[in-house]
C-alpha atoms as a PDB file:
ATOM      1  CA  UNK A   1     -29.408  11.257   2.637  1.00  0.00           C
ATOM      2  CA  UNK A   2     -30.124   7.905   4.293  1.00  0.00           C
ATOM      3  CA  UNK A   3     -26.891   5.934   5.055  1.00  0.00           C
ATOM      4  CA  UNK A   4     -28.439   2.349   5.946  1.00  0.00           C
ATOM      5  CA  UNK A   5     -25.278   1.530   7.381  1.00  0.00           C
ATOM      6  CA  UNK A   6     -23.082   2.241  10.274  1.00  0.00           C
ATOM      7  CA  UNK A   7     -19.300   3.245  10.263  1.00  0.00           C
ATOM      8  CA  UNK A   8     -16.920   0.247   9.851  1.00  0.00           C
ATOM      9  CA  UNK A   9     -19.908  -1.934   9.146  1.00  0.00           C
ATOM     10  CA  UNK A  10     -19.059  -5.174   6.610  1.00  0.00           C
ATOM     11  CA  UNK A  11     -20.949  -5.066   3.797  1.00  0.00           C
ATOM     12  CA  UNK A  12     -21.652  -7.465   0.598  1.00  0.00           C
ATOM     13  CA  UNK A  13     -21.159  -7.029  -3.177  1.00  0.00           C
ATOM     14  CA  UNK A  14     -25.206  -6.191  -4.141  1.00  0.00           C
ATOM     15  CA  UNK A  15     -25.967  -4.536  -0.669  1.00  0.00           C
ATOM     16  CA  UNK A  16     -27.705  -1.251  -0.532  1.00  0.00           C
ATOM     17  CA  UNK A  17     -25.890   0.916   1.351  1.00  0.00           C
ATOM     18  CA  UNK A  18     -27.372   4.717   0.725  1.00  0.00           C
ATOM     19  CA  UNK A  19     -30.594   5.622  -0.866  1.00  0.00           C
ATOM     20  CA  UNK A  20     -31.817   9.065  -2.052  1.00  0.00           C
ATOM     21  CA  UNK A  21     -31.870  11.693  -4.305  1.00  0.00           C
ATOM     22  CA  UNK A  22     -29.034  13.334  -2.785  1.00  0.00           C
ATOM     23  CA  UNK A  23     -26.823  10.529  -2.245  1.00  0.00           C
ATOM     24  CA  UNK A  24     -22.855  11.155  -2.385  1.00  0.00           C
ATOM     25  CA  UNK A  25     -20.576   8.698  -2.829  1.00  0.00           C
ATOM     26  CA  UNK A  26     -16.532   8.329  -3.322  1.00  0.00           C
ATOM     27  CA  UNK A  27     -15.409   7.968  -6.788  1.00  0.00           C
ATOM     28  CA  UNK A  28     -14.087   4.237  -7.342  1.00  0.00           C
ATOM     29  CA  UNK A  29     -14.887   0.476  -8.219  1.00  0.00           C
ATOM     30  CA  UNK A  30     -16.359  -0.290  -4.787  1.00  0.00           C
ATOM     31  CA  UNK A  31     -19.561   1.535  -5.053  1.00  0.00           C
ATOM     32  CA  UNK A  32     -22.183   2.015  -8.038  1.00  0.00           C
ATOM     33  CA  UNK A  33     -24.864   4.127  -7.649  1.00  0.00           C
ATOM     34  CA  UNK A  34     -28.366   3.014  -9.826  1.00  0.00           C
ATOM     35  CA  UNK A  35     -31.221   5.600  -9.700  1.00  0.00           C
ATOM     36  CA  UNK A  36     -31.116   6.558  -5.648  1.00  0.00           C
ATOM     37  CA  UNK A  37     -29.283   3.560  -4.576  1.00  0.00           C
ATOM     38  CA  UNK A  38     -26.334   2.886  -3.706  1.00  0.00           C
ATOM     39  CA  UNK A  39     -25.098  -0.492  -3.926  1.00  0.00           C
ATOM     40  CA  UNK A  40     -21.825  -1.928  -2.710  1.00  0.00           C
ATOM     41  CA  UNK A  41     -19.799  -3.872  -5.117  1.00  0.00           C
ATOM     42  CA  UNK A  42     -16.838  -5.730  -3.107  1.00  0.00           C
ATOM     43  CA  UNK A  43     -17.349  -6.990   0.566  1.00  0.00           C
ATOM     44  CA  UNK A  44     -15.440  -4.090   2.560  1.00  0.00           C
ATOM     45  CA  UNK A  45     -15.993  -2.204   5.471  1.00  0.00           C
ATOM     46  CA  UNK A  46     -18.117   1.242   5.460  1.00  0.00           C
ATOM     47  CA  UNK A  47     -16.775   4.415   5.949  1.00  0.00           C
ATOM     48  CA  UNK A  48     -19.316   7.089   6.558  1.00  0.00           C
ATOM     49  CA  UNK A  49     -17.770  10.460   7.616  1.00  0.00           C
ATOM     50  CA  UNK A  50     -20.906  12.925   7.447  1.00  0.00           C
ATOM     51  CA  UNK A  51     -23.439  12.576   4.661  1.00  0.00           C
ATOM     52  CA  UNK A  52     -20.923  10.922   2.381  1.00  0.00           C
ATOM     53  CA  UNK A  53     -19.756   6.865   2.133  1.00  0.00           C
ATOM     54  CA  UNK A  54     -17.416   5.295   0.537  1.00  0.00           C
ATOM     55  CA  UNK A  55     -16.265   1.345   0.867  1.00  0.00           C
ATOM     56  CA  UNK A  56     -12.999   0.050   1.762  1.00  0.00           C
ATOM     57  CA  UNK A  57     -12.431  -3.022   0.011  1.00  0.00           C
ATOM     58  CA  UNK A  58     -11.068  -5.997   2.221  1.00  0.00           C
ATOM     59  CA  UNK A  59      -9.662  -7.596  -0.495  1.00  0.00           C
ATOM     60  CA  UNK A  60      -8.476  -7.360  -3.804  1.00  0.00           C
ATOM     61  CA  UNK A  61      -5.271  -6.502  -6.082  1.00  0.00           C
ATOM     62  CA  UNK A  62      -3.387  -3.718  -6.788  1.00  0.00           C
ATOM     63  CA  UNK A  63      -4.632  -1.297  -9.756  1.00  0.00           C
ATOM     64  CA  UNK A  64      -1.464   1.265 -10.203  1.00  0.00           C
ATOM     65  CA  UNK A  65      -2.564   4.501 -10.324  1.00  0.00           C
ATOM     66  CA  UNK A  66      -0.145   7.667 -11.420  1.00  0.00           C
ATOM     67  CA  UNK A  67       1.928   9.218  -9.004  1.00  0.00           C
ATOM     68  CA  UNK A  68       1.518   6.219  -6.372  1.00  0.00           C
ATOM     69  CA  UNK A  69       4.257   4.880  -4.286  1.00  0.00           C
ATOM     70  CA  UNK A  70       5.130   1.508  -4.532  1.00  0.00           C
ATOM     71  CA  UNK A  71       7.795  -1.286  -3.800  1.00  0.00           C
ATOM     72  CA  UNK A  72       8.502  -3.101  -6.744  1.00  0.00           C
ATOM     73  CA  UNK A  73      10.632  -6.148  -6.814  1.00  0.00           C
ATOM     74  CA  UNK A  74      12.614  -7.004 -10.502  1.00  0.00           C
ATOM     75  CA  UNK A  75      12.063  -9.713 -11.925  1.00  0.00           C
ATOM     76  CA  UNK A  76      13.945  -8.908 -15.474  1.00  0.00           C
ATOM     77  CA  UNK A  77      16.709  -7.414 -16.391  1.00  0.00           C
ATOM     78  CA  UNK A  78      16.769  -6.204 -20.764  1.00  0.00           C
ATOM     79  CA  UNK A  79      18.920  -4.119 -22.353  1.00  0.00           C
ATOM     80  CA  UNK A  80      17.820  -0.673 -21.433  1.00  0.00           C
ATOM     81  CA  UNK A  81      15.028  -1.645 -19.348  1.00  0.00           C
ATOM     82  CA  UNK A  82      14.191  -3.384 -15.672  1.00  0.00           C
ATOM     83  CA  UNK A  83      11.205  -5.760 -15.479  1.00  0.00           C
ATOM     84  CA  UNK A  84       9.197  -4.803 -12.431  1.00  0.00           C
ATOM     85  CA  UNK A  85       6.545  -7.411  -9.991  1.00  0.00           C
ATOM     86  CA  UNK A  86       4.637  -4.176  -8.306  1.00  0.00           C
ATOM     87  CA  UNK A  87       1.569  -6.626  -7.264  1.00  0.00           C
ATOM     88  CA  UNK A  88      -0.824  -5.775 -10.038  1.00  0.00           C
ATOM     89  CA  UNK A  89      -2.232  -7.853 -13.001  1.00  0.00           C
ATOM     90  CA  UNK A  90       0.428  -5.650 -14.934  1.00  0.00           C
ATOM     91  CA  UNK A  91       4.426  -5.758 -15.231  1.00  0.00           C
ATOM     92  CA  UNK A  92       5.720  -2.123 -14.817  1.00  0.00           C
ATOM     93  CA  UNK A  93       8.825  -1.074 -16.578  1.00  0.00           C
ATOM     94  CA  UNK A  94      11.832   0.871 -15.135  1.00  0.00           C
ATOM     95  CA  UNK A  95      13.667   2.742 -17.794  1.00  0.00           C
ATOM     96  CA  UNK A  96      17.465   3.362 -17.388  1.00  0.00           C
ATOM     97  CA  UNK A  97      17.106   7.017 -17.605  1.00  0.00           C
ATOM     98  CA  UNK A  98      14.446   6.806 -14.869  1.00  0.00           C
ATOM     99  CA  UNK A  99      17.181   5.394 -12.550  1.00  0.00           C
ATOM    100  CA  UNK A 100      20.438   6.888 -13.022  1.00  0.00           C
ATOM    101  CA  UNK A 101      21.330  10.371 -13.094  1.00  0.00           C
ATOM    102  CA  UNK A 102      24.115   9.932 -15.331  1.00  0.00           C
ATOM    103  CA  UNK A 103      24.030   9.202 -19.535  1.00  0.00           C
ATOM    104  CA  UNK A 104      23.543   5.515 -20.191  1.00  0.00           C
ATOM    105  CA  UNK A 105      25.005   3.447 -22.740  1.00  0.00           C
ATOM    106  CA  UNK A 106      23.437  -0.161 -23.785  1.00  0.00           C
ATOM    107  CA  UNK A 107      26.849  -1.299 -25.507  1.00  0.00           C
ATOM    108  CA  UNK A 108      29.294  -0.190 -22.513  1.00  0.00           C
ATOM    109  CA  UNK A 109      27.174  -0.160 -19.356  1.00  0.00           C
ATOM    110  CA  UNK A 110      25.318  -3.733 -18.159  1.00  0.00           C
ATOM    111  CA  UNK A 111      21.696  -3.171 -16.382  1.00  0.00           C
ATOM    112  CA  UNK A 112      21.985  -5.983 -14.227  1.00  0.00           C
ATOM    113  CA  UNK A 113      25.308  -4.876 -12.696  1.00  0.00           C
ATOM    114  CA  UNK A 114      23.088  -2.019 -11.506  1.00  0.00           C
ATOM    115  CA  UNK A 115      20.067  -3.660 -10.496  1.00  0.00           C
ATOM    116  CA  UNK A 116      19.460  -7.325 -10.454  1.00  0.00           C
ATOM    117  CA  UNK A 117      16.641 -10.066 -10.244  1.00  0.00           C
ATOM    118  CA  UNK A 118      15.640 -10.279  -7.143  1.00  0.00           C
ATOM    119  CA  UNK A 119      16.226  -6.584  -5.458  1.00  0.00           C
ATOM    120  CA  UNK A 120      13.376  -4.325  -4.394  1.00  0.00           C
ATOM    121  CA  UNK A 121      13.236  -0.588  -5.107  1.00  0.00           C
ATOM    122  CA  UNK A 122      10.717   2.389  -3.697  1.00  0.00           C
ATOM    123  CA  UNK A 123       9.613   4.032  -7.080  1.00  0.00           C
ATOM    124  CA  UNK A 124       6.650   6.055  -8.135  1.00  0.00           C
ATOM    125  CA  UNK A 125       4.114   5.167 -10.861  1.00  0.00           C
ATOM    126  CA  UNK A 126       5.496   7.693 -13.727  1.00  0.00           C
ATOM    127  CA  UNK A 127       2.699   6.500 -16.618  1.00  0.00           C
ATOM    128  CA  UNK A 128      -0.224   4.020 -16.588  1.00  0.00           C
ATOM    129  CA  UNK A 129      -3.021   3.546 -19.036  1.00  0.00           C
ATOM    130  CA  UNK A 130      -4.726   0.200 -19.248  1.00  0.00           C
ATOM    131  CA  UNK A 131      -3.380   0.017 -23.430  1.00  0.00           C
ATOM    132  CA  UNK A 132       0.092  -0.485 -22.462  1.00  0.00           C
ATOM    133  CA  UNK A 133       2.444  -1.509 -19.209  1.00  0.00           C
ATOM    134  CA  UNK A 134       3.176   0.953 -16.292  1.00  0.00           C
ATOM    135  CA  UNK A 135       6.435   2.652 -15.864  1.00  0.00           C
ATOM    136  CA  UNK A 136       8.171   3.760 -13.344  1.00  0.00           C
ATOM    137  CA  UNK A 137      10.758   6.081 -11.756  1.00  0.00           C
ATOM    138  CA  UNK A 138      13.233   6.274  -8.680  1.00  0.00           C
ATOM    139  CA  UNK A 139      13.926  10.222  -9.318  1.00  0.00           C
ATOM    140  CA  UNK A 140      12.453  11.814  -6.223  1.00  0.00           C
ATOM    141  CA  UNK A 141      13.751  12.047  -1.868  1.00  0.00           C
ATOM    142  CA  UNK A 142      13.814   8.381  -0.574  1.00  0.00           C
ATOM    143  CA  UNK A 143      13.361   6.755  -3.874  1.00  0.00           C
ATOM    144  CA  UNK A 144      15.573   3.865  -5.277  1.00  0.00           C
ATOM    145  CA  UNK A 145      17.199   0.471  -4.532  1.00  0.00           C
ATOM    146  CA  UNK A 146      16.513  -1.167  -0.937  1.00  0.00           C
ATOM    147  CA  UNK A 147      19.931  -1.734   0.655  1.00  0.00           C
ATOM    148  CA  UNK A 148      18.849  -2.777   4.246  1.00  0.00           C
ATOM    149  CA  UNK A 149      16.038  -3.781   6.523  1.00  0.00           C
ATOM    150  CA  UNK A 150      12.883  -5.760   5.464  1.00  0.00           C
ATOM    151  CA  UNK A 151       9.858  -5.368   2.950  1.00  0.00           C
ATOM    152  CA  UNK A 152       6.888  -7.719   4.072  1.00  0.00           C
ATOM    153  CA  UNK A 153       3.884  -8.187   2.207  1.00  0.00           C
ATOM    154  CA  UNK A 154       0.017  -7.606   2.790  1.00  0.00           C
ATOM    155  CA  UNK A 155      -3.551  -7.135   1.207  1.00  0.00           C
ATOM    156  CA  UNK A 156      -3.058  -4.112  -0.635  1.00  0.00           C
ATOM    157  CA  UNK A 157      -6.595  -2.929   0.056  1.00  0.00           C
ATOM    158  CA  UNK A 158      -5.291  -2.849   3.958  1.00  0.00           C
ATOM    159  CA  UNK A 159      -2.839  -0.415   3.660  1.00  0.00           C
ATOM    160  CA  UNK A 160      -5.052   2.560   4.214  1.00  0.00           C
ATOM    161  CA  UNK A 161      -5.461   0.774   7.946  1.00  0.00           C
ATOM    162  CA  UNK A 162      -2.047   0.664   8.206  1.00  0.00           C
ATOM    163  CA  UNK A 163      -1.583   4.115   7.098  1.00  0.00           C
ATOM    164  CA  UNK A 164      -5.051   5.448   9.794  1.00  0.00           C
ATOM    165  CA  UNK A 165      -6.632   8.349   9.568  1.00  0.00           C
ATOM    166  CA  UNK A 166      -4.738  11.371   9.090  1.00  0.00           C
ATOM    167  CA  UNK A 167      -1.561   9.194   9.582  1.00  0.00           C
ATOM    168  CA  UNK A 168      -2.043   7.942  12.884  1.00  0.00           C
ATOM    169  CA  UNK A 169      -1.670   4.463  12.790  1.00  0.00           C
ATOM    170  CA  UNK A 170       1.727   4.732  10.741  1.00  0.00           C
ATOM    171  CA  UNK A 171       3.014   7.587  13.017  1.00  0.00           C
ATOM    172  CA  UNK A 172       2.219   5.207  16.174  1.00  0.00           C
ATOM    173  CA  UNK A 173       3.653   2.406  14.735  1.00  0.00           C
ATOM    174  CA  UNK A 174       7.266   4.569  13.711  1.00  0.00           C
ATOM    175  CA  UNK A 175       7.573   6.050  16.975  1.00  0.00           C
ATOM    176  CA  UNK A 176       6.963   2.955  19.224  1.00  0.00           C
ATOM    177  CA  UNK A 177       9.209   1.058  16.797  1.00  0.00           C
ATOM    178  CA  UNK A 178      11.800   3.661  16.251  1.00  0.00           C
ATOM    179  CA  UNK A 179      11.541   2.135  13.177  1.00  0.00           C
ATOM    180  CA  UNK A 180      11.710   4.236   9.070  1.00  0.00           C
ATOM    181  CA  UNK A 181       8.690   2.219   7.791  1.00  0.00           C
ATOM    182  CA  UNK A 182       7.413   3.275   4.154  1.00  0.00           C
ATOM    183  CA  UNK A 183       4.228   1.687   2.898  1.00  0.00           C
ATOM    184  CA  UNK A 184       3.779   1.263  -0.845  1.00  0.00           C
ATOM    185  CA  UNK A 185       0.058   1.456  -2.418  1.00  0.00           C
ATOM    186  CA  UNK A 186       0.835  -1.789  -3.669  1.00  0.00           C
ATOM    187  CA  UNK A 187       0.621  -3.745  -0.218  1.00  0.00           C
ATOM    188  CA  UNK A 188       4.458  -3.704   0.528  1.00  0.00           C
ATOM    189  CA  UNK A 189       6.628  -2.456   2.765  1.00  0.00           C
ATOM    190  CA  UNK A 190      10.044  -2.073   4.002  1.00  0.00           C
ATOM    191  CA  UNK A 191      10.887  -1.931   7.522  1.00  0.00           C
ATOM    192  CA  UNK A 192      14.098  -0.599   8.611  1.00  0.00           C
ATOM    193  CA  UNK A 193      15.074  -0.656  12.350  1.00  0.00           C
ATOM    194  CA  UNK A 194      17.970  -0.116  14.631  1.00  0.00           C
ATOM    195  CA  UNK A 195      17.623  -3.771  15.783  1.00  0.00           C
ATOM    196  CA  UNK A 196      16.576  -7.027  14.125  1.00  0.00           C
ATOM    197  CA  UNK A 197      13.964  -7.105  17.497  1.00  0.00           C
ATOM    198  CA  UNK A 198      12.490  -3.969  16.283  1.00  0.00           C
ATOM    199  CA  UNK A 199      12.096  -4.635  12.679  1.00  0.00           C
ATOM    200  CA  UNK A 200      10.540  -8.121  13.678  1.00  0.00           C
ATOM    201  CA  UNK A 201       7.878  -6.405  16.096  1.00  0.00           C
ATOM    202  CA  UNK A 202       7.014  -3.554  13.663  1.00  0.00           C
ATOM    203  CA  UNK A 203       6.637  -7.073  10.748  1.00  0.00           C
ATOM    204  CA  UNK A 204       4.492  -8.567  13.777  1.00  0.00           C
ATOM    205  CA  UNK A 205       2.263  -5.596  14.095  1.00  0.00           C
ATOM    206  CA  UNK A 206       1.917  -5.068  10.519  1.00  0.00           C
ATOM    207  CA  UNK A 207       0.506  -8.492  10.235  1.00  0.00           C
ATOM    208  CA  UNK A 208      -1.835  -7.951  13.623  1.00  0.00           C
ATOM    209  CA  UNK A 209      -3.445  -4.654  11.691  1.00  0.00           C
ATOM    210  CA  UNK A 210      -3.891  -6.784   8.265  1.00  0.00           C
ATOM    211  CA  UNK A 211      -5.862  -9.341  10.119  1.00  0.00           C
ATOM    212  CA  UNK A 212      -7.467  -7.359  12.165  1.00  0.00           C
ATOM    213  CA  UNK A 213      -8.702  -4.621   9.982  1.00  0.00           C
ATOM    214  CA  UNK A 214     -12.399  -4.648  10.600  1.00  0.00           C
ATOM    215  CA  UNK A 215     -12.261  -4.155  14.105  1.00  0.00           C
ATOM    216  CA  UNK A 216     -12.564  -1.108  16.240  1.00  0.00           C
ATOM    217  CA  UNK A 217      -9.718   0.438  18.688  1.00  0.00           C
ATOM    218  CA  UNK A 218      -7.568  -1.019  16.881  1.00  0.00           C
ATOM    219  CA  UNK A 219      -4.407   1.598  17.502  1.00  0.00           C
ATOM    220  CA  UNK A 220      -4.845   1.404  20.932  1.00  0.00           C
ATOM    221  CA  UNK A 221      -4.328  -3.034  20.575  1.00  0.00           C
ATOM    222  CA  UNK A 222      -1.605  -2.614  18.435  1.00  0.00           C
ATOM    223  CA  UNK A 223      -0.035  -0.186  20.654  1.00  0.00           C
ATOM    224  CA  UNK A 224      -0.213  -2.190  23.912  1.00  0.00           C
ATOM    225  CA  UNK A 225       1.193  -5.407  21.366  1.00  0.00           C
ATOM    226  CA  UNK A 226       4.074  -3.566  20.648  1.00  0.00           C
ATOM    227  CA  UNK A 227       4.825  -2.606  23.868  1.00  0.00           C
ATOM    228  CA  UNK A 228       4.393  -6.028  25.207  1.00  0.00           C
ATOM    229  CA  UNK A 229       7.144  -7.517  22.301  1.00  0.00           C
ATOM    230  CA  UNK A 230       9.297  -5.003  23.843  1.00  0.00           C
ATOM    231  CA  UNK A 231       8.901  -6.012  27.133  1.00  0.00           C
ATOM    232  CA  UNK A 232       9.128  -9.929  26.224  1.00  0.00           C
ATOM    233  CA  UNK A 233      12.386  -9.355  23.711  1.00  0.00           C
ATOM    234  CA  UNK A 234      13.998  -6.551  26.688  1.00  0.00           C
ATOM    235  CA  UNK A 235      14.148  -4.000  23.908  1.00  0.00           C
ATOM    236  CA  UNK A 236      13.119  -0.053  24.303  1.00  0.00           C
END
């Protein structure tokens, strides 16, 4: 199959990226495939692994998918229910029963003594179809209200380059941090550190990565940034 583009290349929404009978592309909004072409749909970056592309979209908003992790932030507290920002064109809605482990009661118990305007929480997308709002739920390991630490925001279509292949780019940026960083789908995420240095150099690095996203070796720059904060700020 011809690929008539390289790895990491920017392409344009109308571009033909792959033509032939055989083509294979990633399931998604970014590519459509007419006849044997393959045409590009968003301006992204290419990733070709093999005989297979798919684009990465360099911008764009957050469409919740099931089972995703995300950092939501309410917004509105109801009677049985939690109002939830999570970054898409969509409100998602936090049931009581999908946050407590205990029987709730709308006459004795008060939601916003529980969780109130303003507080972020890791959840998971329970239920989404495009007829009615998405829910969520904080049952699950390291789900729930954010106590501590930081949640800073970027593109949501750069967090697979924060994330890397196979993890990488996450795993560097936890272990020269020695900070518990969790990255929601939804282009958030919360930073917690054993120093306010720390958390404010992982924030910094974040930010280098989601402008610097369509460059290559870009580990190995974010790396040396870190340890060059580090060195400025006398941390280890």
């Amino acid at each position: 199959m011809p690929i008539l583009v390289n790895h990491r290349e920017i392409v344009v929404p109308g571009q033909v990226v792959a033509e032939g009978k055989d083509i294979v592309v990633a399931q998604g909004p970014s590519l459509v495939k007419i006849g044997d072409k393959a045409y590009s749909t968003v301006v992204g970056l290419a990733d070709v692994q093999d005989n297979k592309i798919n684009i990465i979209p360099l911008e764009g908003t957050y469409i919740p998918k099931v089972g995703d992790l995300i950092i939501g932030l309410v917004e509105d507290v109801g009677l049985t229910t939690w109002v939830v920002n999570i970054r898409a064109p969509y409100k998602a809605i936090l049931h009581a029963n999908e946050y407590l482990n205990r029987p709730f009661n709308p006459l004795r118990n008060n939601l916003g003594k529980i969780l109130e305007v303003g507080d972020y929480i890791i959840a998971k997308i329970l239920a989404f179809d495009r007829g009615k709002e998405p829910t969520l739920t904080t049952k699950g390991k390291g789900l729930g209200r954010i106590t501590s630490g930081r949640v800073v925001e970027i593109v949501p279509s750069r967090v697979p380059r924060v994330i890397g292949r196979k993890g990488s780019m996450i795993s560097m940026l936890k272990d020269e941090t020695k900070c518990n960083i969790v990255v929601g789908l939804n282009g958030r995420i919360w930073i917690k550190g054993p120093t306010g240095d720390l958390e404010e150099i992982a924030t910094l690095a974040i930010k280098k990565i989601e402008r610097e996203t369509h460059t290559t070796g870009l580990t190995d720059r974010v790396r040396e940034f870190i340890i060059e904060e580090k060195s400025k700020r006398g941390v280890t």
